[in-house]
Protein backbone atom coordinates (compact mmCIF):
# COMPACT_ATOMS: atom_id res chain seq x y z
CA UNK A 1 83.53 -74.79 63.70
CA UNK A 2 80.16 -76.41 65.03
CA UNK A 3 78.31 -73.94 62.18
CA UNK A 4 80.39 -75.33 59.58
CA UNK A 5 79.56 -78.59 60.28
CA UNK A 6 76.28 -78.85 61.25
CA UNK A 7 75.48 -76.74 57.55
CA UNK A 8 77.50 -79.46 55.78
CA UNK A 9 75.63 -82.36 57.52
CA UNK A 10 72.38 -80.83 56.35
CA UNK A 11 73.71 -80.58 52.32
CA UNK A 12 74.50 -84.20 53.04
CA UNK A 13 71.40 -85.26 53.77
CA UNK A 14 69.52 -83.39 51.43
CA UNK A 15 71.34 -84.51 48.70
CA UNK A 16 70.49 -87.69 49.34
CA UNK A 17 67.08 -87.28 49.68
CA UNK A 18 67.08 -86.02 46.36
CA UNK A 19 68.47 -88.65 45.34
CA UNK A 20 66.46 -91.12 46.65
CA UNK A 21 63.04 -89.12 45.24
CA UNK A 22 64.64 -88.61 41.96
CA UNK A 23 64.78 -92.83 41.83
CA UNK A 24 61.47 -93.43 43.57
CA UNK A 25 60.17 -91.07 40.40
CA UNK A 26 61.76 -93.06 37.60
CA UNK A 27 60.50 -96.21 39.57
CA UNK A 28 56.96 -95.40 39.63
CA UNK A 29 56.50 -94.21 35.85
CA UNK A 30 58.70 -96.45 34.05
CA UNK A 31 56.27 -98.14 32.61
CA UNK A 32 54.82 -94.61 31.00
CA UNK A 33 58.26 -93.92 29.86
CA UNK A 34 58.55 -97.13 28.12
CA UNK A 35 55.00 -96.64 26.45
CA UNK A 36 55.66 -93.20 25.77
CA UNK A 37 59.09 -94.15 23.79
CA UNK A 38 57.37 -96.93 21.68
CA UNK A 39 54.74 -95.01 20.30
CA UNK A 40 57.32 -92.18 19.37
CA UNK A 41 59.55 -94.72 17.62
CA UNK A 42 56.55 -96.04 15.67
CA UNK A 43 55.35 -92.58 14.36
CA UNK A 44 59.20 -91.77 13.66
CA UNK A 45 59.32 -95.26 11.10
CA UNK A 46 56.03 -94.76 9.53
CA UNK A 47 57.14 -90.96 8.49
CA UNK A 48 60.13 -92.54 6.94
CA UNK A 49 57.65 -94.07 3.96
CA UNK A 50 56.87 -91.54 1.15
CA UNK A 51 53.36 -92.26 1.18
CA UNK A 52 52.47 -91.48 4.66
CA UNK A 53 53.80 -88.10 4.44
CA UNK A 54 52.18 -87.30 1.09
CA UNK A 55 48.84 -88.66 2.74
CA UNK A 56 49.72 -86.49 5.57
CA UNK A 57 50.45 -83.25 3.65
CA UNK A 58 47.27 -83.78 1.23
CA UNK A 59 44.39 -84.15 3.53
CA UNK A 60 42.70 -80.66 3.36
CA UNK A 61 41.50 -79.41 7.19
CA UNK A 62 37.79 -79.52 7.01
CA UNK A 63 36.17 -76.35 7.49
CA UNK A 64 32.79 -76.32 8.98
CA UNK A 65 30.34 -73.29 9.36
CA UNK A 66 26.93 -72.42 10.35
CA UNK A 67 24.31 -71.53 8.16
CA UNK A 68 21.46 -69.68 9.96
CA UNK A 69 18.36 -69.37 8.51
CA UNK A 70 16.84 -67.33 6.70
CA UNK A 71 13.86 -64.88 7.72
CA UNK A 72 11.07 -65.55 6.00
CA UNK A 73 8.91 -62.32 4.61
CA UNK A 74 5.56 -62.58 6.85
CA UNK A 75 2.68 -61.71 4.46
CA UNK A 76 0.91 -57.96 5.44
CA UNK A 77 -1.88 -58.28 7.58
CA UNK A 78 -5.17 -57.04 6.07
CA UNK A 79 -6.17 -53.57 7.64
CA UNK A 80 -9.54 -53.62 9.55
CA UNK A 81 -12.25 -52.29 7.03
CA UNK A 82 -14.96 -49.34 8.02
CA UNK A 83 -18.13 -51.41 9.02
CA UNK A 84 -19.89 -48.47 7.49
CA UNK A 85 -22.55 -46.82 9.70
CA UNK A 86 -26.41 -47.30 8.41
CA UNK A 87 -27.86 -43.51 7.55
CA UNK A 88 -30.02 -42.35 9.72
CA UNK A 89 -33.77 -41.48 8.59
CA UNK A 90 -35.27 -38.06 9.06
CA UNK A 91 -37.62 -38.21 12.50
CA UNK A 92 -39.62 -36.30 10.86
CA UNK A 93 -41.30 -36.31 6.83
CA UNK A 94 -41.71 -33.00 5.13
CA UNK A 95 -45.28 -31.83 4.96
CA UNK A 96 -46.25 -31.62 1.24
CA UNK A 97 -49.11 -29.05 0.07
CA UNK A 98 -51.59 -30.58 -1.76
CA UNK A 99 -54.41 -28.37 -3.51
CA UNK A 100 -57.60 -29.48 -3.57
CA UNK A 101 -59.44 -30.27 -7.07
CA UNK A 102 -61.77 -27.16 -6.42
CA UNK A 103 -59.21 -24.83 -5.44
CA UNK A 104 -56.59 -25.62 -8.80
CA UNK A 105 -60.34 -25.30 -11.03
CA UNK A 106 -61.28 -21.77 -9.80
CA UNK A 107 -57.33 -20.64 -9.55
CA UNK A 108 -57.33 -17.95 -12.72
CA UNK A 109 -54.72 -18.35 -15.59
CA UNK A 110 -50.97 -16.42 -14.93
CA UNK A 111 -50.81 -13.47 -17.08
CA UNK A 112 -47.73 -12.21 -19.18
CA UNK A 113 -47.09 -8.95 -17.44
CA UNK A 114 -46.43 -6.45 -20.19
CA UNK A 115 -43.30 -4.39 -19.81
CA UNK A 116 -44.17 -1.21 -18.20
CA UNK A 117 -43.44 2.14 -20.07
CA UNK A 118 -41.99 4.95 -18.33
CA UNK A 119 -42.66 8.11 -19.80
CA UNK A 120 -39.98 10.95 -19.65
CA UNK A 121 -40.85 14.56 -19.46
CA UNK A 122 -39.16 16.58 -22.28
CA UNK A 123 -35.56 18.54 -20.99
CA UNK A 124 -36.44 21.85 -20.46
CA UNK A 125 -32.77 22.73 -20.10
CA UNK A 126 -31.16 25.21 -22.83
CA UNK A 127 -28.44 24.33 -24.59
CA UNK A 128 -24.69 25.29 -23.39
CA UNK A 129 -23.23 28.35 -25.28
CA UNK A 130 -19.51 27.85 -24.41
CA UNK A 131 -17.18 30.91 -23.63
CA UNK A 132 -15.50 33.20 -26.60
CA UNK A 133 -11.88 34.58 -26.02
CA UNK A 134 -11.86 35.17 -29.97
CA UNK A 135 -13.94 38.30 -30.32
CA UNK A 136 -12.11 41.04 -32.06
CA UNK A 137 -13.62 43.54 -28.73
CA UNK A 138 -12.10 41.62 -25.91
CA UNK A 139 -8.71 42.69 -27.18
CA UNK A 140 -6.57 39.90 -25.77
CA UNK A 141 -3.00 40.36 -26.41
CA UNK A 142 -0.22 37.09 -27.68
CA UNK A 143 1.41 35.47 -24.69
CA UNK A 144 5.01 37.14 -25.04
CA UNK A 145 7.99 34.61 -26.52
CA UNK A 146 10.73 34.00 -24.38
CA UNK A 147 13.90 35.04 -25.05
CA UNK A 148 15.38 31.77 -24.12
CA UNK A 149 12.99 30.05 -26.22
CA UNK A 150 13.79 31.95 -29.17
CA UNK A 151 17.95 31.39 -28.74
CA UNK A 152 17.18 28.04 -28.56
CA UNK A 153 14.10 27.76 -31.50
CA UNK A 154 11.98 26.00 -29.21
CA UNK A 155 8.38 25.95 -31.08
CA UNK A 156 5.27 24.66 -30.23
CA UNK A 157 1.45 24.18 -29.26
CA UNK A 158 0.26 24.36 -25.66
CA UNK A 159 -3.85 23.70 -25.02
CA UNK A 160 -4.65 25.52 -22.05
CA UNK A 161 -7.77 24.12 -19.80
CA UNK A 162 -9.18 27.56 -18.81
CA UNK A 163 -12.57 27.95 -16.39
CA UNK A 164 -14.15 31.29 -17.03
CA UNK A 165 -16.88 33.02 -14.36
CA UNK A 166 -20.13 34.98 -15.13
CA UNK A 167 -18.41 37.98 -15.47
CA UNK A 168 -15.78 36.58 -18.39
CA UNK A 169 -12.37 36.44 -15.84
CA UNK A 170 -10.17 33.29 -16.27
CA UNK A 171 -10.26 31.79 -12.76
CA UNK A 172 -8.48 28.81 -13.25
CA UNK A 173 -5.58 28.00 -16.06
CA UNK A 174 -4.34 24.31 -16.56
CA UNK A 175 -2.16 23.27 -19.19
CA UNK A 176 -4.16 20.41 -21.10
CA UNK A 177 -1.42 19.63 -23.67
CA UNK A 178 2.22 20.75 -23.36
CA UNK A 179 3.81 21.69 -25.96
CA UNK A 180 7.55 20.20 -24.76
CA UNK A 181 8.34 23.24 -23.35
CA UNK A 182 8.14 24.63 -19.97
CA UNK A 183 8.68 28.22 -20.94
CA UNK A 184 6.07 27.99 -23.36
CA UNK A 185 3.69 26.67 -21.56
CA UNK A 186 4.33 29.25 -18.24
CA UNK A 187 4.43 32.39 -20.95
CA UNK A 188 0.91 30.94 -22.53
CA UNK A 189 -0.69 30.36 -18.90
CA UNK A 190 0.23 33.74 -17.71
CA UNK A 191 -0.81 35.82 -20.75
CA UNK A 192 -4.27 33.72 -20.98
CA UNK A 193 -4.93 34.37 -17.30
CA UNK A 194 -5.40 37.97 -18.30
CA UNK A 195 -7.17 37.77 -21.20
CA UNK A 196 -11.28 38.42 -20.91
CA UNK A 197 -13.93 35.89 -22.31
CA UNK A 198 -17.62 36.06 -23.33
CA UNK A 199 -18.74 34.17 -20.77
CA UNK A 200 -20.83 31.07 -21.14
CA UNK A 201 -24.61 31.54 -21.06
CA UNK A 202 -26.83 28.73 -20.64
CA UNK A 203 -30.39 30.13 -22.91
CA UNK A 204 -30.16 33.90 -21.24
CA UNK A 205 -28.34 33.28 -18.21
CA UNK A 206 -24.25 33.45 -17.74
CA UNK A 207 -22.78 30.50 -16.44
CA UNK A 208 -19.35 29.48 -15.13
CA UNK A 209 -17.76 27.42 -17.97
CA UNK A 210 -14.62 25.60 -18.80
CA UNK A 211 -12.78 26.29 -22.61
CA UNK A 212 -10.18 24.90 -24.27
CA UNK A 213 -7.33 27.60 -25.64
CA UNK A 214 -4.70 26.78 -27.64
CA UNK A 215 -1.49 28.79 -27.87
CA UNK A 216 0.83 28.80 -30.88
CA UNK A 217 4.21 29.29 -30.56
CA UNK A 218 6.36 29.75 -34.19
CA UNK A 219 9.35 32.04 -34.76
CA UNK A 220 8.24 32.35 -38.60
CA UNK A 221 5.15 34.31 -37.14
């Protein structure tokens, strides 16, 4: 019971001293109030006339910037020029060779040299008798024609490169020409490499020589 009241006294008496605050407040700054409350009734009656507000509403905010300069373009500076170096002199002058007056008058006269003829001795050196496989007495038989050749009419020349010793053997046969076909040309290299020559003689000596053979191939003949 003490509790309840003691609680209820202290509501009491706060109450009142809000109270009493509240009015010390509204004493202090009345006179703010008041000034505060004329000024807003004097805006509120000047925005009842027409022309205030259109004033109001026309004026355009005014915008304001900053300009910042511009960088002005420095002009190139001039590159440093070459201060160019003097040329040196030679330390030493060339040594020129003067003749003497006596010297240049007894000095004899250049001479045209002639060209000089070189005199060749005469060849003493026979003339080449090449080798003979045509003689009627070597008896050289035809080069046989292949059978093949023949089913098929192949034809043709063949030029044989043939080197031919002292004695008149073919030691080496070479086909110089083809004639297109390989069977020809084998059959005319074998045949020729057992033919005999006449060998070559140089004036009254035999020589080793190379000939040219030819080998005809036709199935008229």
């Amino acid at each position: 019971m003490s509790d309840e009241l003691t609680l209820s006294s202290l509501s009491h008496g706060l109450g009142k001293a809000s109270e009493h605050e509240s009015g010390g407040f509204l004493h202090r700054h009345a006179g703010l109030l008041i000034t505060l409350a004329v000024h807003g009734g004097l805006i509120w009656g000047l925005l009842q006339f027409e022309g205030v507000r259109q004033t109001l509403s026309g004026a355009a905010p005014l915008m304001v910037s900053l300009i910042t300069p511009q960088k002005v373009d420095e002009p190139p500076k001039p590159l440093p020029q070459a201060v160019p170096q003097p040329a040196r002199q030679p330390t030493t002058a060339p040594l020129l060779a003067t003749a003497s007056p006596t010297t240049a008058a007894n000095a004899p006269a250049p001479t045209s040299a002639a060209p000089a003829v070189v005199e060749t001795a005469p060849s003493t050196e026979a003339p080449l008798e090449s080798p003979n496989f045509t003689a009627a007495y070597l008896h050289n038989p035809p080069p046989l024609y292949p059978s093949a050749s023949k089913r098929f009419r192949e034809e043709g020349t063949v030029q044989l490169r043939v080197q031919v010793n002292e004695s008149g053997a073919a030691t080496a046969v070479e086909v110089h020409r083809s004639s297109g076909f390989p069977r020809l040309d084998q059959a005319a290299q074998v045949a020729v490499g057992a033919w005999r020559f006449t060998p070559a003689k140089r004036g009254d000596v035999r020589v080793t020589a190379w000939v040219i053979v030819p080998i005809t191939f036709n199935l008229e003949n």
